[in-house]
C-alpha atoms as a PDB file:
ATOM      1  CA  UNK A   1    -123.751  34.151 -88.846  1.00  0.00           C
ATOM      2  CA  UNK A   2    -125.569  37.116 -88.560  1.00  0.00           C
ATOM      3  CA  UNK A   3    -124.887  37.269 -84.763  1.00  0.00           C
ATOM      4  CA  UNK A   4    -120.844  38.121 -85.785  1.00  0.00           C
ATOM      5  CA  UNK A   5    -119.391  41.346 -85.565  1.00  0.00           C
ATOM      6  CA  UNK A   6    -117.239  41.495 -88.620  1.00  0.00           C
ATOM      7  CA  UNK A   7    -115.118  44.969 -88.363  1.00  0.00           C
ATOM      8  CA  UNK A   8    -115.797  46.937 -91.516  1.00  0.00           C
ATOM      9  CA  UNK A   9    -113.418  48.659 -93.848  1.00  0.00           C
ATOM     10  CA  UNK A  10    -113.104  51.894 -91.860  1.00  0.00           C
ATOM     11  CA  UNK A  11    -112.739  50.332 -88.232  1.00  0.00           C
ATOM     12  CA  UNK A  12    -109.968  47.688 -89.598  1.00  0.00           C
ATOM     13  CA  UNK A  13    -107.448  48.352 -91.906  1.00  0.00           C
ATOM     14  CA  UNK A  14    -107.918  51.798 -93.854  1.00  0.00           C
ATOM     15  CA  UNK A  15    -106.198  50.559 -97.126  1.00  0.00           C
ATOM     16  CA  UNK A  16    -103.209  51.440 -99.273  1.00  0.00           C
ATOM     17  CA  UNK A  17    -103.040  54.796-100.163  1.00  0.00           C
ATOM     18  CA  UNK A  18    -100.190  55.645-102.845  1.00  0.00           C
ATOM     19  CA  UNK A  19     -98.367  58.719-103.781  1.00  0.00           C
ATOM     20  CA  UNK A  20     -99.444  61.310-105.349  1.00  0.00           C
ATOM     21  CA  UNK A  21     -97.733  61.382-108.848  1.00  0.00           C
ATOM     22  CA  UNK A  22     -95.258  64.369-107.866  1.00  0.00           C
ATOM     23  CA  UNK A  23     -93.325  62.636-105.197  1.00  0.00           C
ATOM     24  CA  UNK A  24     -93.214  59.277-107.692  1.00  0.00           C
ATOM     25  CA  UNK A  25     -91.437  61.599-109.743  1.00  0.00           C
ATOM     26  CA  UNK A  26     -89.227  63.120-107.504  1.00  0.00           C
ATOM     27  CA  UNK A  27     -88.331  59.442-105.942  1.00  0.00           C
ATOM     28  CA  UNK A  28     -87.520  58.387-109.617  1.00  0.00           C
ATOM     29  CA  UNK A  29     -84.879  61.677-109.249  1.00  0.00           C
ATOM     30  CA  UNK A  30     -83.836  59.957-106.307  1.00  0.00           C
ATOM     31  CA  UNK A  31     -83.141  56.832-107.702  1.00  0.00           C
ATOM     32  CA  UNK A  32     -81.374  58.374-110.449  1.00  0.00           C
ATOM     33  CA  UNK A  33     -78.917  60.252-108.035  1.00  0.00           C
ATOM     34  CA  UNK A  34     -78.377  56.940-105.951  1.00  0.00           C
ATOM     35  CA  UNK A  35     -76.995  54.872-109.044  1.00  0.00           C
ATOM     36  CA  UNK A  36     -74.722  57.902-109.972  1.00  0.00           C
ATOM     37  CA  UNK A  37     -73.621  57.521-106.042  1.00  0.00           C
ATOM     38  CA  UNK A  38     -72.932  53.858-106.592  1.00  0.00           C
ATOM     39  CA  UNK A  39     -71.013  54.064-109.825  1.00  0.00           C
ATOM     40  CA  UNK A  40     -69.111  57.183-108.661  1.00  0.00           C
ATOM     41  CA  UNK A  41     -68.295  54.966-105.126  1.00  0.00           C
ATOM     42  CA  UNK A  42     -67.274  51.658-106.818  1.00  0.00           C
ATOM     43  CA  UNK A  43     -65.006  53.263-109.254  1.00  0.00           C
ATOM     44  CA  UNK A  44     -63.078  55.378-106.639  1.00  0.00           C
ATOM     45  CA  UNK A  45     -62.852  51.952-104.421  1.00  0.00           C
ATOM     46  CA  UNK A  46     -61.926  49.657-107.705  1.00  0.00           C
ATOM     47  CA  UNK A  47     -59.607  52.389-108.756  1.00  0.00           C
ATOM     48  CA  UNK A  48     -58.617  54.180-105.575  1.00  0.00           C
ATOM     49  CA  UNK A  49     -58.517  57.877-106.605  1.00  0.00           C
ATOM     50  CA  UNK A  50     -61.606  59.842-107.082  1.00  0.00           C
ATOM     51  CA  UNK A  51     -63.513  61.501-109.939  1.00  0.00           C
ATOM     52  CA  UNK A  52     -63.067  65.195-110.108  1.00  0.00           C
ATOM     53  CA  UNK A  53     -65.102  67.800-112.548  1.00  0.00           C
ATOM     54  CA  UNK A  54     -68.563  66.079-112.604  1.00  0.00           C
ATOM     55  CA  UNK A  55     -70.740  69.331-111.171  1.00  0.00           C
ATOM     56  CA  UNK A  56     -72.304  70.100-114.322  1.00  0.00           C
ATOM     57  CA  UNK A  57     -72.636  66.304-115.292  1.00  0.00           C
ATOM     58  CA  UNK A  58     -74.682  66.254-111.906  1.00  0.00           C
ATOM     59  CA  UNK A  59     -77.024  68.680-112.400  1.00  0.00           C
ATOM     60  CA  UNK A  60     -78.739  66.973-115.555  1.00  0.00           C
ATOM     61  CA  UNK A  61     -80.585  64.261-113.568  1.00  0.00           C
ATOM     62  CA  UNK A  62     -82.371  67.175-111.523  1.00  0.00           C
ATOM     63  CA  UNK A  63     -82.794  69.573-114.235  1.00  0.00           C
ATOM     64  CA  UNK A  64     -84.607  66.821-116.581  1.00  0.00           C
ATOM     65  CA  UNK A  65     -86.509  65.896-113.434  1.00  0.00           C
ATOM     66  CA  UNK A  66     -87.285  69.760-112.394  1.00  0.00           C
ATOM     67  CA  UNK A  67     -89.246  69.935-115.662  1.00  0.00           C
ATOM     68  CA  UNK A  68     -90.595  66.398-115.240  1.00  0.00           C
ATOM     69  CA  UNK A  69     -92.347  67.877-111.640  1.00  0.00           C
ATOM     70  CA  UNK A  70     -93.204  70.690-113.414  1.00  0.00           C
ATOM     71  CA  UNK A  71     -95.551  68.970-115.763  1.00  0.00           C
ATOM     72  CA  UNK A  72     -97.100  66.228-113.688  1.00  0.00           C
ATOM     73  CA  UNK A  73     -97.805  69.164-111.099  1.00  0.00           C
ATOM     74  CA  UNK A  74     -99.630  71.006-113.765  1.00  0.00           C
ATOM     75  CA  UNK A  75    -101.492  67.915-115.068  1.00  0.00           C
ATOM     76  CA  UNK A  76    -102.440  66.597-111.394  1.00  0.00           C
ATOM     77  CA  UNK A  77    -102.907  69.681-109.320  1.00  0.00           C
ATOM     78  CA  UNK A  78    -103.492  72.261-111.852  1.00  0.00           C
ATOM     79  CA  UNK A  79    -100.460  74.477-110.493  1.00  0.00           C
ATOM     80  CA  UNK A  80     -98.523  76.154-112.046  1.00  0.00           C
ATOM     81  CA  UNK A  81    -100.657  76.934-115.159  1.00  0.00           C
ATOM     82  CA  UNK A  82    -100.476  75.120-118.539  1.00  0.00           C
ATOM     83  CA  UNK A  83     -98.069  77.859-120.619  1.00  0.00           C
ATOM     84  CA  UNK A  84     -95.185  78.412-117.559  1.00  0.00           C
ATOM     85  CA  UNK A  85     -95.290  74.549-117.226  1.00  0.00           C
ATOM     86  CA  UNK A  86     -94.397  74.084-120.061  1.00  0.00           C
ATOM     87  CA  UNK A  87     -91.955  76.906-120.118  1.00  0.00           C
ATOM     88  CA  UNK A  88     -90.862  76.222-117.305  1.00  0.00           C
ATOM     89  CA  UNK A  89     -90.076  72.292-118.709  1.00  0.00           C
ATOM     90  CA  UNK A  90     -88.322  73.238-121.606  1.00  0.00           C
ATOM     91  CA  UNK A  91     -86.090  75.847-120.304  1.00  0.00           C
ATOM     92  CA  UNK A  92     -85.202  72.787-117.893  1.00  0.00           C
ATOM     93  CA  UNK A  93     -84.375  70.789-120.392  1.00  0.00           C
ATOM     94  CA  UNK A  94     -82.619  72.857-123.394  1.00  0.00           C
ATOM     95  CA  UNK A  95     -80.610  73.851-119.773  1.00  0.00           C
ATOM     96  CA  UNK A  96     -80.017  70.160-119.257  1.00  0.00           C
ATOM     97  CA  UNK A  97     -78.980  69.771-123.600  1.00  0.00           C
ATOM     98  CA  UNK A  98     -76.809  72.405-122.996  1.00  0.00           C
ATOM     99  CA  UNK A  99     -75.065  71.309-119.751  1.00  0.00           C
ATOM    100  CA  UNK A 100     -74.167  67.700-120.862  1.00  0.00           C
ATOM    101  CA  UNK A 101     -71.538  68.231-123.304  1.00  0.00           C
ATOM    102  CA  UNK A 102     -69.596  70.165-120.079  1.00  0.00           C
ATOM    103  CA  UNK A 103     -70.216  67.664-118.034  1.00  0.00           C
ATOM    104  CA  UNK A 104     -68.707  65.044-120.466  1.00  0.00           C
ATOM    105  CA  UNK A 105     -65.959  67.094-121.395  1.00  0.00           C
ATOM    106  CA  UNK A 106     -65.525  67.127-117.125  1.00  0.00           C
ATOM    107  CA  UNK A 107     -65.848  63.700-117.391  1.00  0.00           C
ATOM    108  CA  UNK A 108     -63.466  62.401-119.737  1.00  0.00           C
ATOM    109  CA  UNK A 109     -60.854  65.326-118.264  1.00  0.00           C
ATOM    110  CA  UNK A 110     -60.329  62.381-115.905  1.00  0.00           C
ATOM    111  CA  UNK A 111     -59.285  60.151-117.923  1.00  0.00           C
ATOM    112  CA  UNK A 112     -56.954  62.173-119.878  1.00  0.00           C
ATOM    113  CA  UNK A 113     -53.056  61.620-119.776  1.00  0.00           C
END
């Protein structure tokens, strides 16, 4: 039926755009941080007390994900360059090797006698 108005792709619905690949990254972070919320909250309500020492074990999720943003910003929008991406990445993560063992050590302090 010629006669019909159909409404076209720009008049109607415009689509599904989806993120750009730096804020999939960062929601991954997100994510990451949420699951350590949950497992921090159901132990302290299974156990009733609280986990104490964790700072450093917290700051490995963001610092492996700080050089994660760092690369896919460099390989999607060109910024920053290619050499302090990369720098920038690995001081992240050799920061993020050498935090962990703290951060367990913080860890199992809890559990000590």
């Amino acid at each position: 039926m010629p006669d019909e108005k159909r409404p076209t792709q720009e008049e109607g619905d415009r689509g599904y755009t989806p993120a750009s690949p730096v804020k999939r990254t960062l929601a991954w972070i997100g994510v990451a941080y949420a699951l350590i919320l949950l497992a921090l909250t159901t132990y302290g309500i299974f156990t009733g007390a609280g986990l104490g020492n964790l700072g450093p074990l917290l700051t490995v999720p963001g610092l492996i994900g700080l050089g994660a943003v760092s690369l896919v910003s460099w390989k999607t929008a060109g910024r920053p360059g290619k050499w302090p991406a990369i720098a920038l990445a690995a001081l992240c993560w050799l920061l993020a090797l050498a935090t962990l063992p703290i951060g367990i050590a913080g860890l199992l302090s809890n559990f000590g006698g």
